[in-house]
N, C-alpha and C. Protein backbone atom coordinates (compact mmCIF):
# COMPACT_ATOMS: atom_id res chain seq x y z
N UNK A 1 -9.33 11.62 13.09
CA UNK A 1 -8.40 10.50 13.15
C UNK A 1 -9.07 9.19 12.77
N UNK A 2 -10.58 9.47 12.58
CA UNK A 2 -10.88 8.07 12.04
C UNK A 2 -10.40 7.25 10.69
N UNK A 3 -9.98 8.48 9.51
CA UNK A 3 -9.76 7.53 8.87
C UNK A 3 -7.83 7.41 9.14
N UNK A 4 -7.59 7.24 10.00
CA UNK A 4 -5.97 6.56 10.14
C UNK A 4 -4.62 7.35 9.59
N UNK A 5 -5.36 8.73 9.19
CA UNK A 5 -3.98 9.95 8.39
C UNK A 5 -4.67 10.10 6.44
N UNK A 6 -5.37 8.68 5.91
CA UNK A 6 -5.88 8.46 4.99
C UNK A 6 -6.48 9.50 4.31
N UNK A 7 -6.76 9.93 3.31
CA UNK A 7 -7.93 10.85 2.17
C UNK A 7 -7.51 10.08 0.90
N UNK A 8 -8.17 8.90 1.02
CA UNK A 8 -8.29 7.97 -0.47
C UNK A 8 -7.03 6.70 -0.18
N UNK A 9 -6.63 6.01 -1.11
CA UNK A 9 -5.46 5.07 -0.88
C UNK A 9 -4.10 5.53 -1.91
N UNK A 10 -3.37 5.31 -0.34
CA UNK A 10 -2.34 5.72 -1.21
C UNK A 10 -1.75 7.40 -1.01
N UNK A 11 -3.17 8.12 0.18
CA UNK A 11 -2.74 9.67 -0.13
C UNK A 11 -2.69 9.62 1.52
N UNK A 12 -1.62 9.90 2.37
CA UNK A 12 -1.69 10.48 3.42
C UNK A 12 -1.35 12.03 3.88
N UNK A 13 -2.46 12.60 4.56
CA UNK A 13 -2.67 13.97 4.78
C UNK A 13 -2.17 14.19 6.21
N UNK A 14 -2.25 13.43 7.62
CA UNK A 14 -1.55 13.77 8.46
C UNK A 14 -1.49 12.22 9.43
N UNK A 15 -0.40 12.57 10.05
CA UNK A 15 -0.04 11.45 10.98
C UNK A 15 -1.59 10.92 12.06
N UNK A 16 -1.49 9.66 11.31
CA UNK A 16 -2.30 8.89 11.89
C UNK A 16 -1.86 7.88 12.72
N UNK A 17 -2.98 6.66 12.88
CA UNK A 17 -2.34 5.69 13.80
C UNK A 17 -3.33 4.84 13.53
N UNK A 18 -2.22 3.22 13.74
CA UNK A 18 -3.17 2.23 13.20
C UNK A 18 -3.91 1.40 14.28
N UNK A 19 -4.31 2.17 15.58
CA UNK A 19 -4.36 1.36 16.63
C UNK A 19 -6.30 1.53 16.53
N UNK A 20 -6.38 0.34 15.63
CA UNK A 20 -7.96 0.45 15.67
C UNK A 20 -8.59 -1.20 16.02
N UNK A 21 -8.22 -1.71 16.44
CA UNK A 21 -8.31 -2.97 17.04
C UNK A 21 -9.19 -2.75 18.40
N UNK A 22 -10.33 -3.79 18.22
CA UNK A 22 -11.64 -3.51 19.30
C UNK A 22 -11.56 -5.05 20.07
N UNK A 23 -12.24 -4.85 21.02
CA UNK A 23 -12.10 -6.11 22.02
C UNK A 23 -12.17 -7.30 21.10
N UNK A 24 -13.44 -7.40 20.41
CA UNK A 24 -13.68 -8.33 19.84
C UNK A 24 -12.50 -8.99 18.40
N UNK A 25 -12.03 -7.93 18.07
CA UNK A 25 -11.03 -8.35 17.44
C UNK A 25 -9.69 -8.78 18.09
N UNK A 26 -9.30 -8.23 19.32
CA UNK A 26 -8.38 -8.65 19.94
C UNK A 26 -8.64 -9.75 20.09
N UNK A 27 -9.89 -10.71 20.87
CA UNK A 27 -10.32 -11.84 21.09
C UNK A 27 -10.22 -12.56 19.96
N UNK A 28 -10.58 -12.72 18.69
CA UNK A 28 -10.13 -13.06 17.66
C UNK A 28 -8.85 -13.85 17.23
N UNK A 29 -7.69 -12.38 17.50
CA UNK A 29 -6.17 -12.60 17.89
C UNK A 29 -5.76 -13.75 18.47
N UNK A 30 -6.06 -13.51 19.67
CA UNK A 30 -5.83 -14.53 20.63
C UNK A 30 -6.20 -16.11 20.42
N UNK A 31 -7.47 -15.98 19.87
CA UNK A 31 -7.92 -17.49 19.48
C UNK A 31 -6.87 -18.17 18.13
N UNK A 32 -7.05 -17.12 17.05
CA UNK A 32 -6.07 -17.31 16.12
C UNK A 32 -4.66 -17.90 16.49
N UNK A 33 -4.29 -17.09 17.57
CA UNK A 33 -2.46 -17.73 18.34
C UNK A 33 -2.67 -19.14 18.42
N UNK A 34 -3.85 -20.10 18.50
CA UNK A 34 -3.40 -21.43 18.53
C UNK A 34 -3.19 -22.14 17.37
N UNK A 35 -3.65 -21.44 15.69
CA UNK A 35 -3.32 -21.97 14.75
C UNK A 35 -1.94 -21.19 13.77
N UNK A 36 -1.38 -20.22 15.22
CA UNK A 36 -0.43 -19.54 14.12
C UNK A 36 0.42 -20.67 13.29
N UNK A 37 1.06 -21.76 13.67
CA UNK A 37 1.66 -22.37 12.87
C UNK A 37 1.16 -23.04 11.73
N UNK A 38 -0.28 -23.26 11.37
CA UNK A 38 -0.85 -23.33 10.18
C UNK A 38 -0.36 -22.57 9.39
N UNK A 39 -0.43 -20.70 9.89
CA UNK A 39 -0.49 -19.50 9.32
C UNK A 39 0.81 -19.47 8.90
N UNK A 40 1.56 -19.33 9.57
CA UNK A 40 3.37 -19.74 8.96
C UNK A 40 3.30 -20.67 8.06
N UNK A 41 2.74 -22.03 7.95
CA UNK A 41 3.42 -22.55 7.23
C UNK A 41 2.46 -22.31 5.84
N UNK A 42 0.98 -21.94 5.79
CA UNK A 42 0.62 -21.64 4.55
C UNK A 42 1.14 -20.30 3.68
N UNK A 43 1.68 -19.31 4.91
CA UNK A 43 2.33 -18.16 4.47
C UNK A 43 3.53 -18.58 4.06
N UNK A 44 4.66 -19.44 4.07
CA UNK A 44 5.81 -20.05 3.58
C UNK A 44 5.57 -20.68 2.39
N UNK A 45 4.51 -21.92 2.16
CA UNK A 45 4.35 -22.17 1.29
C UNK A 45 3.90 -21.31 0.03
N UNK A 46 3.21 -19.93 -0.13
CA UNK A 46 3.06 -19.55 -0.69
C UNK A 46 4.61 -18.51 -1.29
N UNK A 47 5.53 -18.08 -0.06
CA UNK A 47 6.46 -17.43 -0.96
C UNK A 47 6.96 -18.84 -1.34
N UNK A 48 7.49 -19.57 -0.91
CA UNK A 48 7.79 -20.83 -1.75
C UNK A 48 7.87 -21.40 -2.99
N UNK A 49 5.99 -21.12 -3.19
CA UNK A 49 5.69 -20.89 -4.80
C UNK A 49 5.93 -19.69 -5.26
N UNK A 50 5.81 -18.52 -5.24
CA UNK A 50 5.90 -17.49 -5.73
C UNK A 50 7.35 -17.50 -5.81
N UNK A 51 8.65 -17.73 -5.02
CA UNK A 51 9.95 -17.60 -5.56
C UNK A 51 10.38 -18.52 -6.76
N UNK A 52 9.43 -19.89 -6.60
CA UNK A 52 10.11 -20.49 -7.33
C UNK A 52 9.24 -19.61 -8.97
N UNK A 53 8.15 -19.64 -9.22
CA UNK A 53 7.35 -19.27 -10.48
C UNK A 53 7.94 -17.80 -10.96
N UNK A 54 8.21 -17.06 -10.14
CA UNK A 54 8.52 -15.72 -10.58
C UNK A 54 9.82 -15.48 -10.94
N UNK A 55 10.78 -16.39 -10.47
CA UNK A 55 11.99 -16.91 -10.61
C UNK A 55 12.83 -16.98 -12.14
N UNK A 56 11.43 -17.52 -13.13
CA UNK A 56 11.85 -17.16 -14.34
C UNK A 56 11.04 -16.08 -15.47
N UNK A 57 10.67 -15.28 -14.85
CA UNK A 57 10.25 -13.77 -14.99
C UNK A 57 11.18 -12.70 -15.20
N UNK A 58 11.92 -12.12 -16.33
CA UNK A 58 12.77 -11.27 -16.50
C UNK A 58 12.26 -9.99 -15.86
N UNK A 59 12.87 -9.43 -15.12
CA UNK A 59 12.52 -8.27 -14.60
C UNK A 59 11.75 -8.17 -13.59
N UNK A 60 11.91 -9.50 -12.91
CA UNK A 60 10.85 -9.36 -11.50
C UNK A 60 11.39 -10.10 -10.66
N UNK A 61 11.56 -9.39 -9.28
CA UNK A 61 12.64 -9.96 -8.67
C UNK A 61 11.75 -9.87 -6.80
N UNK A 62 11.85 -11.26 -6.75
CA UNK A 62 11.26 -11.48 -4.81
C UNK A 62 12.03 -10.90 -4.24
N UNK A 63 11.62 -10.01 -2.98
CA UNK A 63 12.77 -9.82 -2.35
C UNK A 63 12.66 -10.93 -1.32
N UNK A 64 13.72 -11.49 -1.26
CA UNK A 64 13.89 -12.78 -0.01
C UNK A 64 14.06 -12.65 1.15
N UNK A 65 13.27 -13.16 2.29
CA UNK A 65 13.47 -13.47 3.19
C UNK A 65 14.86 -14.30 3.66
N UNK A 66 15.63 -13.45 4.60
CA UNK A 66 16.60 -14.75 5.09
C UNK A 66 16.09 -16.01 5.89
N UNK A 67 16.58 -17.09 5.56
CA UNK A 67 15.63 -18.03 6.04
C UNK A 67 15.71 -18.88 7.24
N UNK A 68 17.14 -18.30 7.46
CA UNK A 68 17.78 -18.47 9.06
C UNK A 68 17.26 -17.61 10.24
N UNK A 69 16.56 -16.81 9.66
CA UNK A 69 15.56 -15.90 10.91
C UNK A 69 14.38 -16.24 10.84
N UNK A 70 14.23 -16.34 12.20
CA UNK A 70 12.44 -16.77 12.40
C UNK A 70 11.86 -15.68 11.40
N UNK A 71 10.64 -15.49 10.87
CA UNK A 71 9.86 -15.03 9.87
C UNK A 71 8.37 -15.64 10.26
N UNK A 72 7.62 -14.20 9.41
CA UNK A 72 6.14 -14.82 9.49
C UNK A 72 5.69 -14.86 7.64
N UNK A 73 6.37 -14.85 7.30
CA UNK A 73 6.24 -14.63 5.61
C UNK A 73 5.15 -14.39 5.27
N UNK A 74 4.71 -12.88 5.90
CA UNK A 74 3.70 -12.31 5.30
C UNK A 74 2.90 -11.44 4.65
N UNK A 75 4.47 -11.29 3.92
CA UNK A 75 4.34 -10.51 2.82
C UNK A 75 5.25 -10.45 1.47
N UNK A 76 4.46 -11.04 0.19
CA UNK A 76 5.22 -11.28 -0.70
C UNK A 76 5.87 -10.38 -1.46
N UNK A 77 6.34 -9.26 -1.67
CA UNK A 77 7.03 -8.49 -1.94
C UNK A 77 7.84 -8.33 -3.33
N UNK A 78 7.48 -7.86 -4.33
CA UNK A 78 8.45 -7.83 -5.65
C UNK A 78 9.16 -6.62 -5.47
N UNK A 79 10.18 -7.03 -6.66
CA UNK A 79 10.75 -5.31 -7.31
C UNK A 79 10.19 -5.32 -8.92
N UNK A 80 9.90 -4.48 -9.62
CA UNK A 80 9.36 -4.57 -10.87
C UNK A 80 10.51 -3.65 -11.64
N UNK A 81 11.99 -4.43 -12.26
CA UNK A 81 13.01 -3.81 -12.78
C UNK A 81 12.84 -3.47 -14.34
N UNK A 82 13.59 -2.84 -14.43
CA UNK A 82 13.72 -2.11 -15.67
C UNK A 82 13.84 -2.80 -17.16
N UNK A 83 14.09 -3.82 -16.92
CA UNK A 83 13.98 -5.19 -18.05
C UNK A 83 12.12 -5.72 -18.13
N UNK A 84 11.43 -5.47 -16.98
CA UNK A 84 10.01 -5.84 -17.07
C UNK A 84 9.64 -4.96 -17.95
N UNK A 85 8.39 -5.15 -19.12
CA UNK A 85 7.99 -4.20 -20.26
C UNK A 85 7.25 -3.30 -19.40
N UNK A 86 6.41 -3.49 -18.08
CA UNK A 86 5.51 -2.86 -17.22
C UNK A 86 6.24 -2.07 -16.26
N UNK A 87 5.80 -0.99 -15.98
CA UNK A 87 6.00 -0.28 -14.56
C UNK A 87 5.62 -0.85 -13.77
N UNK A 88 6.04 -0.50 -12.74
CA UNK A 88 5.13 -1.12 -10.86
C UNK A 88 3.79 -0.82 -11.41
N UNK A 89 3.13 0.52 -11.45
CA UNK A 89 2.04 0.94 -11.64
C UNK A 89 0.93 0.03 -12.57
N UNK A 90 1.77 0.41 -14.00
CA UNK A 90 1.14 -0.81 -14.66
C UNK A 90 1.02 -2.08 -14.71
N UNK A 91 2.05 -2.32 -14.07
CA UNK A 91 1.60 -4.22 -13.59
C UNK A 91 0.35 -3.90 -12.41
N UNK A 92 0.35 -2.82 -11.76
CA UNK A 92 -0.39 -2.96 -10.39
C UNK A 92 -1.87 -3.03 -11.13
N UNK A 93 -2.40 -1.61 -11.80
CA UNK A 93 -3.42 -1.76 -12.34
C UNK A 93 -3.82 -3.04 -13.36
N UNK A 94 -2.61 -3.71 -14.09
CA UNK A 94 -3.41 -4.87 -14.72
C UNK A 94 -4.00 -6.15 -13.84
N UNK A 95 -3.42 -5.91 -12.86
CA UNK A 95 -3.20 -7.16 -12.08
C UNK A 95 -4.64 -7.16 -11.38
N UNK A 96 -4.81 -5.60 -11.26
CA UNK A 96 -6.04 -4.94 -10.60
C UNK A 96 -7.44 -5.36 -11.39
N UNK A 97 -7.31 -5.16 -12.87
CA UNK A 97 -8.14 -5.21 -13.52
C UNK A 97 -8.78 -6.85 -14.01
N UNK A 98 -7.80 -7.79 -13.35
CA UNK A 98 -7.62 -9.06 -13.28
C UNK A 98 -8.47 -9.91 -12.06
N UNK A 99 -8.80 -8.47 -11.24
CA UNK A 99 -9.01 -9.17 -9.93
C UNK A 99 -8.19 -9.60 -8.81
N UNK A 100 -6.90 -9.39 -9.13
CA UNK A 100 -5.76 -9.61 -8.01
C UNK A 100 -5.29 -7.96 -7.29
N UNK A 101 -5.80 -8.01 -6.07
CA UNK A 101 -4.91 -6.98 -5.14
C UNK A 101 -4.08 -6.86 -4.91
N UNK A 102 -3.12 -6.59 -5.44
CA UNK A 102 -1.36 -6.17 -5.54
C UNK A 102 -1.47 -4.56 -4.39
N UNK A 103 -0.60 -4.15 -4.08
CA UNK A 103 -0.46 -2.82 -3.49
C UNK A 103 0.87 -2.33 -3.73
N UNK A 104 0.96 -1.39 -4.14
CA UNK A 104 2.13 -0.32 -3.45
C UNK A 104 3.00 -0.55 -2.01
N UNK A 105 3.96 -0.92 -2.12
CA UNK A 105 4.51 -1.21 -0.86
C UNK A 105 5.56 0.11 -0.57
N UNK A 106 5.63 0.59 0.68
CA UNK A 106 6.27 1.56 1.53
C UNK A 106 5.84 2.89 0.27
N UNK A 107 5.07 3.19 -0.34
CA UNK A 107 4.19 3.83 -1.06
C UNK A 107 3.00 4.72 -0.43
N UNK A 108 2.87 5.88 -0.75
CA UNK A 108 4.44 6.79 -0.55
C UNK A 108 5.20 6.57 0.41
N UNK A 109 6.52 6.99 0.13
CA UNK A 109 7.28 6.77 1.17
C UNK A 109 6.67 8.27 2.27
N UNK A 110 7.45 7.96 3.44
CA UNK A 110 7.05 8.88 4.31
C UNK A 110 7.61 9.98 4.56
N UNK A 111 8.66 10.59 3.35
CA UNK A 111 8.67 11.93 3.49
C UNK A 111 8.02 12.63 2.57
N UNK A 112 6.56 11.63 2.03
CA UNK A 112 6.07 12.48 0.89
C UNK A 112 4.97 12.69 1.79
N UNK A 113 4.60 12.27 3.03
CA UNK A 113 3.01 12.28 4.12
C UNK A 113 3.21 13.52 4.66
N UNK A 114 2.38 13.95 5.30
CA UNK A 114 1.99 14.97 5.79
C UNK A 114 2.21 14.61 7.38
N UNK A 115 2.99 14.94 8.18
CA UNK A 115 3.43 16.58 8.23
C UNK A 115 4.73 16.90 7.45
N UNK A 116 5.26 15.63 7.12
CA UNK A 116 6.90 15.74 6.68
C UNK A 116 6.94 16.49 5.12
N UNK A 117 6.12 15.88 4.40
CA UNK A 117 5.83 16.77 3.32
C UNK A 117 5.97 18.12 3.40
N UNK A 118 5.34 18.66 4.21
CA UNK A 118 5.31 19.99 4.50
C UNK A 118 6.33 21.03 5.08
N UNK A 119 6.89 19.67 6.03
CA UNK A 119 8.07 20.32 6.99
C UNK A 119 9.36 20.25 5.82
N UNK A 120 9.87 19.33 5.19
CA UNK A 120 10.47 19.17 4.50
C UNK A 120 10.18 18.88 3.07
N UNK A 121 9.54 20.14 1.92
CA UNK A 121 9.54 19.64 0.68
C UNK A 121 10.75 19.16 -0.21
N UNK A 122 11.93 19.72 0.17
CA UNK A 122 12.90 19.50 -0.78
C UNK A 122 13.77 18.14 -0.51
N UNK A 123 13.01 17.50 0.75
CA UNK A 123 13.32 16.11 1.01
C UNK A 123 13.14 15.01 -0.44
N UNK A 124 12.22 15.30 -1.14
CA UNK A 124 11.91 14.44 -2.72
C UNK A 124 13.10 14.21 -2.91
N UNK A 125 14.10 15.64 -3.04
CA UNK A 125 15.46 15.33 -4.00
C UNK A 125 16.33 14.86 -3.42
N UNK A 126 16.22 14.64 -1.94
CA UNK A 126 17.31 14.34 -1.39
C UNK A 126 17.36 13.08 -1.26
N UNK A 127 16.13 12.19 -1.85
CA UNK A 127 16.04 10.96 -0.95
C UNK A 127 16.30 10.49 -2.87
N UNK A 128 16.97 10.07 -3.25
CA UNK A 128 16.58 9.30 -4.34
C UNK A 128 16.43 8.08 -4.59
N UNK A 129 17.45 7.58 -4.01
CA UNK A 129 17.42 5.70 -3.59
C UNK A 129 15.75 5.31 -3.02
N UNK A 130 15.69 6.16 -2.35
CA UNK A 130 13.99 6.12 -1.49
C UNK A 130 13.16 5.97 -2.71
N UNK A 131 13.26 7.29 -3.77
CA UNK A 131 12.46 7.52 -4.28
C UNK A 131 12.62 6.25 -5.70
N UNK A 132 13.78 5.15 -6.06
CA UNK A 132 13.61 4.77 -6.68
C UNK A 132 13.30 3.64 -6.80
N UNK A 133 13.42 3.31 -5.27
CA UNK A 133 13.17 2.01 -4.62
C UNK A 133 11.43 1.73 -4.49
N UNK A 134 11.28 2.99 -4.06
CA UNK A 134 9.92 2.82 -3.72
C UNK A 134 8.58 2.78 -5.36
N UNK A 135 9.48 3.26 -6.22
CA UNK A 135 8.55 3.32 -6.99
C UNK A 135 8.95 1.61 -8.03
N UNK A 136 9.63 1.00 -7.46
CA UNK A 136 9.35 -0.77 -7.88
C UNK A 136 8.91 -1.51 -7.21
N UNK A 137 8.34 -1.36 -6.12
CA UNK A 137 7.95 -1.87 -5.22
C UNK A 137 6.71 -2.38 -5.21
N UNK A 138 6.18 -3.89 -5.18
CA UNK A 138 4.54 -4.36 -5.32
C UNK A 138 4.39 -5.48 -4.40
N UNK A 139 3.71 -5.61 -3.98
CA UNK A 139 3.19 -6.92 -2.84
C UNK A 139 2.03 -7.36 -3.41
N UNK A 140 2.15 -9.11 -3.14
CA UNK A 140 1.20 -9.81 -3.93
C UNK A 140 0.50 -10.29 -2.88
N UNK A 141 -0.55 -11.02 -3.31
CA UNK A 141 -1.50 -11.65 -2.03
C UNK A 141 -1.02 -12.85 -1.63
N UNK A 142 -1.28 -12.68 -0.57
CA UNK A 142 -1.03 -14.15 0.21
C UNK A 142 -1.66 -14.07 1.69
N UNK A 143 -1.40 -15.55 1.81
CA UNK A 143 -2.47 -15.50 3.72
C UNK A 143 -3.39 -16.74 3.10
N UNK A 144 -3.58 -17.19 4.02
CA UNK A 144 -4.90 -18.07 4.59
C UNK A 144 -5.73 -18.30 3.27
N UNK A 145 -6.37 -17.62 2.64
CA UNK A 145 -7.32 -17.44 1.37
C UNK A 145 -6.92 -17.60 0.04
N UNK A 146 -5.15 -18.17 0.45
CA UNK A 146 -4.53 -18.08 -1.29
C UNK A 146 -3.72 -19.32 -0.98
N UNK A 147 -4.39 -20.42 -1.85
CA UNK A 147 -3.77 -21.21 -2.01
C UNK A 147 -2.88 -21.33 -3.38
N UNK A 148 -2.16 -22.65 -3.46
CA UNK A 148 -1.16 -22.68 -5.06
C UNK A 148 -2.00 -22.37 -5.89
N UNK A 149 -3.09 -22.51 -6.06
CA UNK A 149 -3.65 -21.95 -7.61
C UNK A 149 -3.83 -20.80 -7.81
N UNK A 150 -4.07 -20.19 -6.76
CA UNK A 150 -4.13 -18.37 -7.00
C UNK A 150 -3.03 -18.01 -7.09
N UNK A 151 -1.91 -18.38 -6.19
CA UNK A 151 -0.72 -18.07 -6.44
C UNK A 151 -0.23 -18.23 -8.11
N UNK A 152 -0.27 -19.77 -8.23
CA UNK A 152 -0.13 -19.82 -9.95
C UNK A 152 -0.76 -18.46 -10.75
N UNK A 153 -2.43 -18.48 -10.56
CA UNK A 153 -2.89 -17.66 -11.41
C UNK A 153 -1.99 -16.07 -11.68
N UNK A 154 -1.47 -15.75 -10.31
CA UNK A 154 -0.88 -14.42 -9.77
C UNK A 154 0.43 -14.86 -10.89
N UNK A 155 1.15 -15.41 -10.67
CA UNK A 155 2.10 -15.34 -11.07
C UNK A 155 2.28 -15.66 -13.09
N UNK A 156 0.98 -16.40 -13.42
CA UNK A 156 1.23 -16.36 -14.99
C UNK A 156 0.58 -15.40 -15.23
N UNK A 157 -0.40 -14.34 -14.41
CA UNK A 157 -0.77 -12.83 -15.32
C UNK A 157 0.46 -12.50 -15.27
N UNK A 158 1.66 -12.26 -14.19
CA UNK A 158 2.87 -11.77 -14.22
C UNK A 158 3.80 -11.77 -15.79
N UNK A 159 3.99 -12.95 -15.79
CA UNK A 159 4.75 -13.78 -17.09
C UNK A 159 4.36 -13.48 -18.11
N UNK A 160 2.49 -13.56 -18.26
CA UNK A 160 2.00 -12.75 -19.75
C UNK A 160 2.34 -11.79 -20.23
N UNK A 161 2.75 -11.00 -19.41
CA UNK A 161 3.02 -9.36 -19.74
C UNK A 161 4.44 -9.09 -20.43
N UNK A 162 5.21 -10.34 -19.73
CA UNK A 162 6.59 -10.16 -20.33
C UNK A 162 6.97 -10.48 -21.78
């Protein structure tokens, strides 16, 4: 169970759990709670920029936060549609090869993990919305360490491609 269900990224082999948090990191936590509202608001400002820059990107679409619910906006989230010249994949790896950590979001989905995989293979066909949703799906960086210029940078490798 050490590595969390994991064998590589991206491949889960059996139900894990993400409860790996040690005193010292809890302590961490806690200290952190007095600047969460920094953290909100640099995490806002960044979808902020990213809705507005990606905004005129054919084929790439934020998914939005409603903005009438409290939120921790911390996670920037695309869809990579069928008008983009790139797949999810291939935007992921260029973006990769760029130096920007993009990920796979809800990737795989979880009736492709193990045990469900197993218990249910013919779940693939049944899920298709799952399966088509999930394969546009990319999250960009953000947090604390990304200010507007990385964001910019993130978002005109985006635009080049188009």
């Amino acid at each position: 169970m050490q590595n969390f269900g994991f064998a590589g990224l991206d491949n889960v082999i059996h139900i894990g759990t993400n409860g790996k948090m040690t005193e010292v990191c809890a302590a961490m936590g806690l200290t952190n709670l007095e600047n969460i509202d920094v953290f909100l608001d640099i995490n806002k400002r960044n979808y902020d920029q990213y809705r507005e820059q990606l905004a005129v990107v054919p084929g790439i679409k934020l998914i939005s936060f409603d903005e009438n619910e409290n939120c921790n906006w911390q996670y920037i989230v695309i869809e990579v549609g069928d008008s983009y010249p790139l797949s999810r994949d291939e935007l992921m790896e260029f973006l990769h090869s760029e130096k920007v950590r993009a990920r796979r979001y809800f990737w795989p989905g979880c009736h492709r993990m193990e045990p469900y995989r197993s218990m249910r293979p013919d779940s693939v066909y049944k899920l298709d919305i799952t399966e088509a949703v999930a394969r546009k799906i990319l999250v960009l960086p953000t947090g604390t360490a990304i200010g507007p210029s990385e964001v910019s940078k993130v978002c005109e490798l985006i635009a080049r491609k188009h």
